[in-house]
C-alpha atoms as a PDB file:
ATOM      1  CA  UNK A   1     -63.155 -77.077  15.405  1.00  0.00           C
ATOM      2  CA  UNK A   2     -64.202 -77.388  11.652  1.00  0.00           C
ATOM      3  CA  UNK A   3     -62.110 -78.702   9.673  1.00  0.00           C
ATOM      4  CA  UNK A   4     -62.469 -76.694   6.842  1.00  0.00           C
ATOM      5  CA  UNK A   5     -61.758 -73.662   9.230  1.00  0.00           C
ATOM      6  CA  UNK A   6     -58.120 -73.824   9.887  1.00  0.00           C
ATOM      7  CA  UNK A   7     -57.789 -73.446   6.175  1.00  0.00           C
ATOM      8  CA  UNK A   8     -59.751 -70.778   5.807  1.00  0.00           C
ATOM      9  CA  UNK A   9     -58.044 -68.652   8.306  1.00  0.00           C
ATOM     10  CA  UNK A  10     -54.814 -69.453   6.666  1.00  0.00           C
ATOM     11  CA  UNK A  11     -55.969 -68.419   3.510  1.00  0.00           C
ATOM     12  CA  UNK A  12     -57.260 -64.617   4.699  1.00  0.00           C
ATOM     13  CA  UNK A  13     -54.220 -64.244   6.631  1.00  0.00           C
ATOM     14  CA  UNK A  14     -52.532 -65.337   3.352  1.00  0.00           C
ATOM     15  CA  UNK A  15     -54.790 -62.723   1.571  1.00  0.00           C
ATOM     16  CA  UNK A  16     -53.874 -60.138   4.349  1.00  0.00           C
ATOM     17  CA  UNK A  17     -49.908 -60.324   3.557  1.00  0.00           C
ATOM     18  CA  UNK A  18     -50.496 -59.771   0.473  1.00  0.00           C
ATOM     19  CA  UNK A  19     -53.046 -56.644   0.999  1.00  0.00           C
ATOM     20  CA  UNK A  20     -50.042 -55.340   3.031  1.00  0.00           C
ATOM     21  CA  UNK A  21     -47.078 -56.232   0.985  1.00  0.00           C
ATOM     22  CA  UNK A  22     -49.249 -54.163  -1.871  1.00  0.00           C
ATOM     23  CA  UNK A  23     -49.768 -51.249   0.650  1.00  0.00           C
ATOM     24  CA  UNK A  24     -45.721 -51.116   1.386  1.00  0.00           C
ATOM     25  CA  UNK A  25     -44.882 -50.991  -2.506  1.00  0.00           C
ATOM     26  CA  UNK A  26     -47.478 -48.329  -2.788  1.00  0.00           C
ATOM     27  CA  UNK A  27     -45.160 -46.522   0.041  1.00  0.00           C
ATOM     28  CA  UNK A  28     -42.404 -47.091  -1.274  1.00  0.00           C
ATOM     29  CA  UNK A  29     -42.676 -45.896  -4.836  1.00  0.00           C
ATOM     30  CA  UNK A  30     -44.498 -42.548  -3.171  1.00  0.00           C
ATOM     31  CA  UNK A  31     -41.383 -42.270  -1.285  1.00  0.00           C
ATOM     32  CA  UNK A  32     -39.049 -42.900  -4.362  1.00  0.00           C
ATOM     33  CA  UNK A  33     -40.832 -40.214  -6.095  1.00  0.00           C
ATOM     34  CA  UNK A  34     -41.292 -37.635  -3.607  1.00  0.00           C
ATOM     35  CA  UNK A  35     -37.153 -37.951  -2.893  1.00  0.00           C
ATOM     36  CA  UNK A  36     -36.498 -37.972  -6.393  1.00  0.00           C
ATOM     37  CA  UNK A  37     -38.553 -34.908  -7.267  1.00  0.00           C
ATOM     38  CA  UNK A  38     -36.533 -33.396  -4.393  1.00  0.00           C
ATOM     39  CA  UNK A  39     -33.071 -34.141  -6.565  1.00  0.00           C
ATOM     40  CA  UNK A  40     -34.799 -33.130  -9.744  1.00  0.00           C
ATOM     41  CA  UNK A  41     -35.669 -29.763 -10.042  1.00  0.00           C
ATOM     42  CA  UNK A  42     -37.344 -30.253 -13.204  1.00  0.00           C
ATOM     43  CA  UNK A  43     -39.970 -32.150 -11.501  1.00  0.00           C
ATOM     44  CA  UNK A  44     -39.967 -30.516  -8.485  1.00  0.00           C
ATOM     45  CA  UNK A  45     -43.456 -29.337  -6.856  1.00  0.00           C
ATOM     46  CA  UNK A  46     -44.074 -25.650  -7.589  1.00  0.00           C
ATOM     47  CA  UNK A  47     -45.446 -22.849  -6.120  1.00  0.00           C
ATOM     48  CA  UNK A  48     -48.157 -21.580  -7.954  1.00  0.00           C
ATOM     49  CA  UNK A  49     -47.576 -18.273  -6.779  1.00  0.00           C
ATOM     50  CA  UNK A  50     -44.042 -18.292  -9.057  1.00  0.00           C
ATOM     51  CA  UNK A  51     -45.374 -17.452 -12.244  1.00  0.00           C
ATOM     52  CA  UNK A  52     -47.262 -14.693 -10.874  1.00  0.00           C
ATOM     53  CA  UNK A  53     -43.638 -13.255  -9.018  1.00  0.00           C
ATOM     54  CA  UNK A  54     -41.849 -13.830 -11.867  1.00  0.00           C
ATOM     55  CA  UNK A  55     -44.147 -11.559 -14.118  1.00  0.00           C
ATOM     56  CA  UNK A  56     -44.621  -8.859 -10.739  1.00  0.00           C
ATOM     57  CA  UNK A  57     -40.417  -9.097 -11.490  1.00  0.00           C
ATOM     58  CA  UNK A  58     -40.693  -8.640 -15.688  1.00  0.00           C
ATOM     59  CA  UNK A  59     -43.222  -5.981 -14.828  1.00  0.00           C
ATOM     60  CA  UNK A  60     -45.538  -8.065 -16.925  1.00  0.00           C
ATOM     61  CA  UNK A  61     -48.748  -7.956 -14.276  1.00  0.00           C
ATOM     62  CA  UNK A  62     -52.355  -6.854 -15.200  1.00  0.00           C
ATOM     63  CA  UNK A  63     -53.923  -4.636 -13.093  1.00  0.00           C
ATOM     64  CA  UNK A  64     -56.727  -6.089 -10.346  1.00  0.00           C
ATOM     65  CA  UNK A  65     -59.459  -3.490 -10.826  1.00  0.00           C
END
C-alpha cells in the first residue's frame, strides 16, 4: 500500500467527524429552538388563519365579492 495513503484516509475520516459533529449541532440548536418556541408563546409558530378569526370574531371582515 502507498504510503502516503494511510494518511490520507485518516485525514477524510478526520474531515468526516467533523462534517458530522457540524450536522449534530445543527440538530441540536433546531431542536433547542423548536422546544423553546413551544414554552414561549411569544415566539410560538402561528396560524395564519388567526388574524383572519380574530377579525370574523371583532366583526371586522371585508366582504369576498
Amino acid at each position: 500500500m502507498n504510503p502516503a495513503l494511510p494518511c490520507e484516509l485518516t485525514q477524510a475520516h478526520i474531515a468526516d467527524l467533523h462534517r458530522q459533529a457540524e450536522r449534530d449541532r445543527t440538530a441540536s440548536r433546531a431542536r433547542r429552538a423548536r422546544r423553546a418556541s413551544r414554552r414561549h408563546p411569544a415566539t410560538a409558530h402561528r396560524s395564519p388563519a388567526l388574524p383572519r378569526v380574530r377579525a370574523l370574531l371583532a366583526g371586522r371582515t371585508r366582504s369576498a365579492s
